[in-house]
Each structure stands twice: as C-alpha cells, then as structure tokens.
Protein backbone atom coordinates (compact mmCIF):
# COMPACT_ATOMS: atom_id res chain seq x y z
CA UNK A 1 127.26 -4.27 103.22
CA UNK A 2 129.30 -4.76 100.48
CA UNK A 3 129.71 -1.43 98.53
CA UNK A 4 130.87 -0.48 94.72
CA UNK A 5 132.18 1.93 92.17
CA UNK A 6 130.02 4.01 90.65
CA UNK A 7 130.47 6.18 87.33
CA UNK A 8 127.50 8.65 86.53
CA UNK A 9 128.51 9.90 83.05
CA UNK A 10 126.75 13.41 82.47
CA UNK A 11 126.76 13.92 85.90
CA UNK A 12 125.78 17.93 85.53
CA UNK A 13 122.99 17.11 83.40
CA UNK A 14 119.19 16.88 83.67
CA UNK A 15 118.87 13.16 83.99
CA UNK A 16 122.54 12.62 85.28
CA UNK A 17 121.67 15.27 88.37
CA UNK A 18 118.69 13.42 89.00
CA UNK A 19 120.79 9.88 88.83
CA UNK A 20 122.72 11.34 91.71
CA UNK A 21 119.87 12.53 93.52
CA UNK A 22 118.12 8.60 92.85
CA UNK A 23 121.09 6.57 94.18
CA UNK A 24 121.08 8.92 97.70
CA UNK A 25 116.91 8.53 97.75
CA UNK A 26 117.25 4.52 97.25
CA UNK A 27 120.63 4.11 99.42
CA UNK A 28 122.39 2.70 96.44
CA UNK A 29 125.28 1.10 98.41
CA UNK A 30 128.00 3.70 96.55
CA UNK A 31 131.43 3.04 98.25
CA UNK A 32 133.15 5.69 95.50
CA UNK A 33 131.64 7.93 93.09
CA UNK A 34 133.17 8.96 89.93
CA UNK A 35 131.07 12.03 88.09
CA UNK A 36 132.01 12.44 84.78
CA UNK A 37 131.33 14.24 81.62
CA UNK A 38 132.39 15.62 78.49
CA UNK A 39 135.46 18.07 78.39
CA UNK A 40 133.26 21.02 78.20
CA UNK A 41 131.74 20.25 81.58
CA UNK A 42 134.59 18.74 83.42
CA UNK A 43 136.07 20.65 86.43
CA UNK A 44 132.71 21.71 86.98
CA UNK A 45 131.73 20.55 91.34
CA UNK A 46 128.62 18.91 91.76
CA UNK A 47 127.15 17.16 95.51
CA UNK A 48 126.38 13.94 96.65
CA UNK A 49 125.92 12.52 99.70
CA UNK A 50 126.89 15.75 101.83
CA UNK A 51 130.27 15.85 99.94
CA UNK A 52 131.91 18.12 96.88
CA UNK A 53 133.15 16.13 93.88
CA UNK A 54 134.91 17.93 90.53
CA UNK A 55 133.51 15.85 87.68
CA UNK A 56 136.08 14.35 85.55
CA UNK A 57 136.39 14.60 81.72
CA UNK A 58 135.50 10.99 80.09
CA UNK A 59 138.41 8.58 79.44
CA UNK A 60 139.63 4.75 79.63
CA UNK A 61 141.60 5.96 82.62
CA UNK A 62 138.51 7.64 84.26
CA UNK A 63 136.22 4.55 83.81
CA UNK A 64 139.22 2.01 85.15
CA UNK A 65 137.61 0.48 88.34
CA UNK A 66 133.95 0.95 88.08
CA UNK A 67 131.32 -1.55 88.75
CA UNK A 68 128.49 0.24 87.43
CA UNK A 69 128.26 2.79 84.97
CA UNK A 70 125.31 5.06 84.30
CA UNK A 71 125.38 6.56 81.00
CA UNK A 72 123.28 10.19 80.70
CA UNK A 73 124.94 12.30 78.05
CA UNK A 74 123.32 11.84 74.53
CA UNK A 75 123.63 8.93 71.78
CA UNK A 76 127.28 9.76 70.65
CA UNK A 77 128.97 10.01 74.15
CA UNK A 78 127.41 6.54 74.58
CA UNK A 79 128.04 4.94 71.29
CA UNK A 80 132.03 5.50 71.94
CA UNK A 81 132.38 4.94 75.67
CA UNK A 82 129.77 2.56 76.56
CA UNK A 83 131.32 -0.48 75.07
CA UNK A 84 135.03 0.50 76.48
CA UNK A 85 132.94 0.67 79.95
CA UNK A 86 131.75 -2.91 79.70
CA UNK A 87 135.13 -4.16 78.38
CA UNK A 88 136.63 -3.01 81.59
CA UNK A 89 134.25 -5.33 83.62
CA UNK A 90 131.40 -2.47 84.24
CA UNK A 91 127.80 -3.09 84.38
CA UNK A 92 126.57 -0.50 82.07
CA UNK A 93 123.27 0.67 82.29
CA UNK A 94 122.36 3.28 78.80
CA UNK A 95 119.51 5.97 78.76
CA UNK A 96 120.55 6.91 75.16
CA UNK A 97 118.19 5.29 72.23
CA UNK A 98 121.77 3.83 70.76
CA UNK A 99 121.49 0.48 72.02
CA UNK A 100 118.13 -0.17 72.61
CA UNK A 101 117.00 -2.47 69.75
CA UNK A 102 120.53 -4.16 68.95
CA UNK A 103 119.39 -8.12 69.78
CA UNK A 104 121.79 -8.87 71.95
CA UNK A 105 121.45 -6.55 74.44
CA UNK A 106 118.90 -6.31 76.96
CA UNK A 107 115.98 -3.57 76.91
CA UNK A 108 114.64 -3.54 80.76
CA UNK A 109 111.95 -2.37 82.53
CA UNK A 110 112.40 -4.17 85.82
CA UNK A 111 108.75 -4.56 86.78
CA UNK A 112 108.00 -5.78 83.56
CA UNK A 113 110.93 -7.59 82.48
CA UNK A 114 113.51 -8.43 85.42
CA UNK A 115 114.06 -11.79 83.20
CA UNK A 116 116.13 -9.88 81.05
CA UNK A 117 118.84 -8.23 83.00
CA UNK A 118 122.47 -9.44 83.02
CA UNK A 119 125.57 -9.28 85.48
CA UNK A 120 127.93 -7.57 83.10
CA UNK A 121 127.83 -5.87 79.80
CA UNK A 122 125.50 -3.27 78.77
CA UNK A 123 121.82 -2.78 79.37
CA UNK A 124 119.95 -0.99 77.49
CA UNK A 125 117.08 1.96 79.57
CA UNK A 126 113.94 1.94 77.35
CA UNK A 127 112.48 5.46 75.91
CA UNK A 128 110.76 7.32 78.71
CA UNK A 129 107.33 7.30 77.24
CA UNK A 130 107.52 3.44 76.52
CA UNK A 131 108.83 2.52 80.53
CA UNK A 132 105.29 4.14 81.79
CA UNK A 133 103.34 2.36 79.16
CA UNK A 134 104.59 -1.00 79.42
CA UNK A 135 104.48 -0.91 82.97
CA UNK A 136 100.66 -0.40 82.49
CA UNK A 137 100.52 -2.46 79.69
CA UNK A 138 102.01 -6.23 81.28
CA UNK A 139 99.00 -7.19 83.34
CA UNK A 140 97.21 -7.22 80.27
CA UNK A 141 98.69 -9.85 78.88
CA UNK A 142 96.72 -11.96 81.29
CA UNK A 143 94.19 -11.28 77.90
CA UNK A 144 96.61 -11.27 75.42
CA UNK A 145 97.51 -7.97 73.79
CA UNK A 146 95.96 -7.94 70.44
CA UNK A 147 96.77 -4.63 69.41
CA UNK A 148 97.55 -1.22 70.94
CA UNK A 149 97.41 2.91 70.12
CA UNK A 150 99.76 4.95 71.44
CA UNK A 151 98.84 9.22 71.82
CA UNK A 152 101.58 10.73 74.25
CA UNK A 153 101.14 14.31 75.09
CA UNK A 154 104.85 14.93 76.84
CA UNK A 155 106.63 17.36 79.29
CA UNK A 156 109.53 19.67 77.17
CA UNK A 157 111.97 18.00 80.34
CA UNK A 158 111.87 15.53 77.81
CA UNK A 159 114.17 17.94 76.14
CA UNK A 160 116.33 18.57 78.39
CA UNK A 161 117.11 21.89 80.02
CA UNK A 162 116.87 23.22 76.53
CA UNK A 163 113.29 22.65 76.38
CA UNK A 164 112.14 23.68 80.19
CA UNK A 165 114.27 26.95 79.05
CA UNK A 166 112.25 27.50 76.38
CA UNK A 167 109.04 26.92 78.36
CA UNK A 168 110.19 29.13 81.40
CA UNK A 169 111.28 31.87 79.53
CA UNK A 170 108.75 31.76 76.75
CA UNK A 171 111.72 31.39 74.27
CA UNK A 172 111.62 29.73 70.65
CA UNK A 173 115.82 28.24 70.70
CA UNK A 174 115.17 24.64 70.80
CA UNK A 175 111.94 24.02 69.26
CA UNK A 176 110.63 24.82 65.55
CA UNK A 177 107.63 26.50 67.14
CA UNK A 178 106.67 27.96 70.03
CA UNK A 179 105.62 25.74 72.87
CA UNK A 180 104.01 28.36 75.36
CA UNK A 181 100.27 28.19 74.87
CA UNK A 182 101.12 25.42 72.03
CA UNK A 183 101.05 21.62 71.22
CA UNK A 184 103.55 20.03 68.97
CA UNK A 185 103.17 17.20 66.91
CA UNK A 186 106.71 16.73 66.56
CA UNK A 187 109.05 15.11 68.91
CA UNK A 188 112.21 14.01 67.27
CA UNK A 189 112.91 14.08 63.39
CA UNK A 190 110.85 12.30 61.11
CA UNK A 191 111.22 9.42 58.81
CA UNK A 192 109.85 8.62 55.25
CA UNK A 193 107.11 6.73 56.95
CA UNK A 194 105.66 10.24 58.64
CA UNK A 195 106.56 8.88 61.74
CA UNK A 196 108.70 10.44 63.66
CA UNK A 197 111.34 8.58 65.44
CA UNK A 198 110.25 9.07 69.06
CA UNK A 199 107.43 7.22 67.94
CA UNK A 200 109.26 4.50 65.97
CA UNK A 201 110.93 4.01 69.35
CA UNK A 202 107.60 3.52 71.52
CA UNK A 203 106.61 0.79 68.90
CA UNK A 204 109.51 -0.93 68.84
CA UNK A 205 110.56 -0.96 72.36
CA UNK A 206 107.25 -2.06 73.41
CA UNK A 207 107.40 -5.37 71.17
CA UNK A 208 110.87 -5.87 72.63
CA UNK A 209 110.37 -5.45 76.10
CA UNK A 210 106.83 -7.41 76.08
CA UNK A 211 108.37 -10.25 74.06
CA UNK A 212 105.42 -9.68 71.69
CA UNK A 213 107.95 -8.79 68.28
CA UNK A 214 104.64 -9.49 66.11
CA UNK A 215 102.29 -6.99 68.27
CA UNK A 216 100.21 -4.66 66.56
CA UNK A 217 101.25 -1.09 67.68
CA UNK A 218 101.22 2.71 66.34
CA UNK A 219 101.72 5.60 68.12
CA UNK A 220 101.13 9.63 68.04
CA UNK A 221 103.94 11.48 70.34
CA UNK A 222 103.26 15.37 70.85
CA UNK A 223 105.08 17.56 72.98
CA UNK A 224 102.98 19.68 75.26
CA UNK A 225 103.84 23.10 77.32
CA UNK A 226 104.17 20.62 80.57
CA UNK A 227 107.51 20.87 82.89
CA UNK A 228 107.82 17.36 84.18
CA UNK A 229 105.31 14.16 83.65
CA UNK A 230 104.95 12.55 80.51
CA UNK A 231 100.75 11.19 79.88
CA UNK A 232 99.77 8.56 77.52
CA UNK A 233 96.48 7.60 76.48
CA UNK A 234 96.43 3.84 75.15
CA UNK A 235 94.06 2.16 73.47
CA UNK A 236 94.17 -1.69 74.22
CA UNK A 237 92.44 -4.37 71.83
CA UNK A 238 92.54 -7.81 73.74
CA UNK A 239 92.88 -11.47 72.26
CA UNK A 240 90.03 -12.71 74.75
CA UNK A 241 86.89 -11.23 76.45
CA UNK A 242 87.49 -9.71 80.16
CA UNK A 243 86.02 -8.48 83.23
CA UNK A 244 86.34 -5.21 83.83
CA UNK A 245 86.51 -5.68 87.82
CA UNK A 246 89.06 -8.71 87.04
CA UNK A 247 91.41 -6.37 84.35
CA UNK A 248 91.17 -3.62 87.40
CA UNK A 249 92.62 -5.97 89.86
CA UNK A 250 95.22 -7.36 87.68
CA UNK A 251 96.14 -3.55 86.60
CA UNK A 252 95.94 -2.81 91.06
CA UNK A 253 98.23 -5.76 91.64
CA UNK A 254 101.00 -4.89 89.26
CA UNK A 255 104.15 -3.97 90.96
CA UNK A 256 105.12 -0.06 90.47
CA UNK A 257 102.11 1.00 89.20
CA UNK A 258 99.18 3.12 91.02
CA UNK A 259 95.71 3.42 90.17
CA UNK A 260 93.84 6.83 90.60
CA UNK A 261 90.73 6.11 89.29
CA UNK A 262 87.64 7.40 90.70
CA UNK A 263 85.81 9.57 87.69
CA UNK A 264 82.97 10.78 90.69
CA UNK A 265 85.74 12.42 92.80
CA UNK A 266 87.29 13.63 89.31
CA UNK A 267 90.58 11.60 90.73
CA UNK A 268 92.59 10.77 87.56
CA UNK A 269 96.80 10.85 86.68
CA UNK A 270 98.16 13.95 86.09
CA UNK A 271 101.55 15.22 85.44
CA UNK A 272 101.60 17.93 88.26
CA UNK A 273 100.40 15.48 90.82
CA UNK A 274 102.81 12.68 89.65
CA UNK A 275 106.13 14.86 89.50
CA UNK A 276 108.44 13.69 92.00
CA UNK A 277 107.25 10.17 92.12
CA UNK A 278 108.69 7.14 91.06
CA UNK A 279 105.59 5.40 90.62
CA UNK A 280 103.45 4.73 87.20
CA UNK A 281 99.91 6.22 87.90
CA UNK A 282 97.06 4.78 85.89
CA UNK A 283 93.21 5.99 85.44
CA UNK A 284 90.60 6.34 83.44
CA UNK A 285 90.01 2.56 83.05
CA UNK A 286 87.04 1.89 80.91
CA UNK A 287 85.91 -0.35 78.22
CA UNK A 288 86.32 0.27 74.71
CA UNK A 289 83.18 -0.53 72.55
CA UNK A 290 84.11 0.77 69.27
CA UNK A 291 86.04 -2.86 68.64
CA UNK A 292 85.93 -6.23 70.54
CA UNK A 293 87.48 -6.58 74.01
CA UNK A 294 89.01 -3.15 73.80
CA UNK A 295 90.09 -0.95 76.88
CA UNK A 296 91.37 2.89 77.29
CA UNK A 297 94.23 3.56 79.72
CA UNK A 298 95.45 7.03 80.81
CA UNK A 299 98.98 6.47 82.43
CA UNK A 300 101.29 9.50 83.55
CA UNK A 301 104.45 9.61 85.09
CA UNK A 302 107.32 11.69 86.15
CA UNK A 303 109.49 11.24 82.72
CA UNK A 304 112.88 12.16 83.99
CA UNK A 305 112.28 9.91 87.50
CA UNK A 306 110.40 6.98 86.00
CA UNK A 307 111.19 7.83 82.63
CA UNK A 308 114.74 7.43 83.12
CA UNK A 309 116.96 8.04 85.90
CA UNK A 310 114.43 5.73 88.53
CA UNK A 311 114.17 2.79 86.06
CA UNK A 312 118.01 3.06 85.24
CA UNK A 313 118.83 2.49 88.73
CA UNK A 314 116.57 -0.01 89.62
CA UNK A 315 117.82 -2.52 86.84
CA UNK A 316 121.27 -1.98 88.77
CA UNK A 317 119.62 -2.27 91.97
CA UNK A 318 118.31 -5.51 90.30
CA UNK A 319 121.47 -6.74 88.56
CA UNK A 320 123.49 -6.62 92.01
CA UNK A 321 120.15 -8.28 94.05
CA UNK A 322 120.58 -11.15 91.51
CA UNK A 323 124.64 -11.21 92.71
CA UNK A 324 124.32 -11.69 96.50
C-alpha cells in the first residue's frame, strides 16, 4: 500500500488531537507524520500510532515533503501557511473559516459534494454546524429546496478547550456570560446585519456546498451548556409536494447519515448519545403545515468528529481514492 507524508498543524489542540486520533481509527495509510504547531507549543510530545513524536514549530522547512496537510490552529496560522503548504505540492485540507467562501477553492462535504474535491491545492472544511446540516439537507433536493431555517443549539467544544473549561469548572474566561445553567445567543461576533458571523457562515456555506447560491436561508446559532454534539433544528420549505414515507427513505438512503426516529419509543438525536460517532443522526421527521410542502428536521452530531476533524479526513481519504 502505497503510504504518504502527513503534516497535522495544531497537533496539541482540540481538533488537531482528535485529527490524530481519526487517521489511526480510519487506517489513514501515514508512512511519516509531521506534528506541528505554533512556537508556543512546539517541543511539546504528543502519540500516535504507539510511538512519541516532539511537535515541530511551523516553517517552509517543516512543511518540505508533505503530501497532505491538515490545518487545525485558528484563521491566522492558516491564512499565512496554508498557501506556502500547497505551493510545495501538499494537498491541504483547512478547518479555519479563512478560505471557505473564496470561489476558487473547494468547500467539501464528501457525502454531499465529493464532485468538488481536487488532487492538489487547498480545500476548504465547511463550519461544523453547516457539515451536519447539509448532510441532512442533500436528499432533499430530490424536492427542490425552496427555502430553509436554521436554529443550532451548540456544544462550548465548539470553543475549544477554552469553552469545555469554562463549562467544567463553572468559570466565566471565555464567554461574555456564564454558560452553566445558561443559553447564549451569541456565537461569534456580530455584524451590522444582527447576525452574527457563525451564522453568516451556515448560510453561506450551505448555498456553496449545495450549489444552490440563490437558496433562501437564515439561521439562529446559540451556544448551549453541552460538552460535545452540536443539534440543529431545520425547517425545510420544498419546491414540489412529497411523500412523507418517500422523503423518509430518501433521508434513510443517504450515505453518512442515521435516522433515529421513533417518537413512541421517545428515540430521537441527541448530543450525549451521538458523541463519539462519526455519523450524522437525524429525527424528528414530520411535516410542516404552517407553509406548503414544508418539513422539520432535528439533526445532531459529534461537532469536533463530524464537525471537523472526521469530515477533514475523509475529503483526503477521498482526494487520494480519486489518485489510485
């Protein structure tokens, strides 16, 4: 089996760890690893695959060889070093929000849009909240997607360690309030609009990735006192009447998602159940009378898995698939 060089950049963070931890789970065929990070975390030792590897601070020299790069260590880190990875030959694969709606370069959820993915050059990993959505959201297009209503109610792991540290020890460092025994209608800053941009990038991500760039779509993000497993409620108008047993089969045969759906045996998504899991779990399927052809989704999934370090790997997994 042919193998390749692989960078993890923020390779002691939350989603870089759990990068490392993905490419062991899914046999990535790794035949050198290179952790790296900034300075302020480089010397530090981190594991993989039974062995001890001192993470390296970021550099041209550090990124000479690689194949694939995975990029886990905010907007900035990627903005500089992302586009001196690909001009060294690297398939880079982004988590930050940096590159996501630039045209040229690709926006992928594999499941949803495999068409998109490229050999070389950058690619961009959607927001975690919009991977879980779309996922739920492409068999509908079987309908045509008329118009749709994001409300996210999302783990503080969508933080980072700073926000499960404020949930664990009941501290008030990261966020403006408190999120023990809270809700916050406030993830990211806002914009003149009164959105805020986390949802700005659900509604634009979802056009992109669902090639629908007219689509109808606002959203409500709120951060909730949850560790891990982002939910989403979504409100679906269709373009044409549907079935309800035909839209459940089409949402049953999409790849990577999982319906738990059985309201009599109170079986339904949740984010403790779905932690852990790579999968998209949908439920609470039901019609929509208020408006014509309309549908309610409930869709949860493990946001730092799914949400990011899971769907970054897979459109590598996919990129190299495409190269044999």
């Amino acid at each position: 089996m042919k193998t390749y060089t692989v960078a993890v950049l923020g390779a002691t963070g939350l989603v870089g760890g759990t990068i490392l931890s993905v490419l062991e789970s899914r046999n990535f065929p790794v035949g050198k690893l290179l952790p790296l990070a900034s300075a302020r975390s480089a010397g530090k030792e981190i594991a993989f695959d039974g062995r001890p590897y001192t993470v390296q601070e970021i550099s041209e020299a550090s990124l000479a060889g690689a194949d694939v790069v995975f990029f886990a260590a905010g907007g900035a880190v990627s903005k500089q070093w992302a586009p001196v990875a690909a001009g060294l030959g690297a398939l880079v694969v982004d988590n930050s929000s940096v590159f996501r709606m630039e045209r040229d370069i690709p926006l992928v959820v594999p499941e949803v849009n495999p068409g998109d993915v490229r050999r070389t050059g950058i690619i961009a990993n959607p927001n975690c909240s919009t991977i879980q959505s779309v996922v739920a959201l492409n068999p509908l297009k079987r309908w045509g997607i008329k118009r749709v209503v994001y409300s996210s109610y999302q783990a503080v792991s969508g933080s980072g360690q700073r926000g499960l540290t404020d949930l664990d020890e009941g501290r008030q460092d990261f966020y403006p309030y408190p999120i023990t025994g809270n809700v916050l209608p406030h993830i990211d800053s806002f914009l003149e609009d009164g959105y805020t941009k986390e949802e700005r990038k659900m509604m634009d991500e979802t056009r992109k990735i669902l090639h629908l760039p007219e689509l109808a779509v606002t959203a409500t993000t709120v951060r909730v006192p949850v560790r891990y497993g982002h939910g989403v409620s979504i409100n679906v108008q269709l373009a044409q009447p549907y079935e309800l047993s035909e839209l459940r089969a089409a949402i049953a045969g999409q790849e990577g998602l999982v319906v738990q759906d059985d309201p009599a045996s109170s079986l339904y998504p949740m984010p403790i159940t779905a932690e852990g899991h790579d999968e998209v779990f949908v439920g609470r399927i039901r019609r929509d009378d208020s408006v014509e052809n309309g549908v309610n989704l409930w869709v949860v999934a493990d946001n730092v898995r799914k949400g990011a370090a899971v769907n970054a790997v897979q459109i590598a997994q996919r990129v190299l698939e495409a190269q044999a």
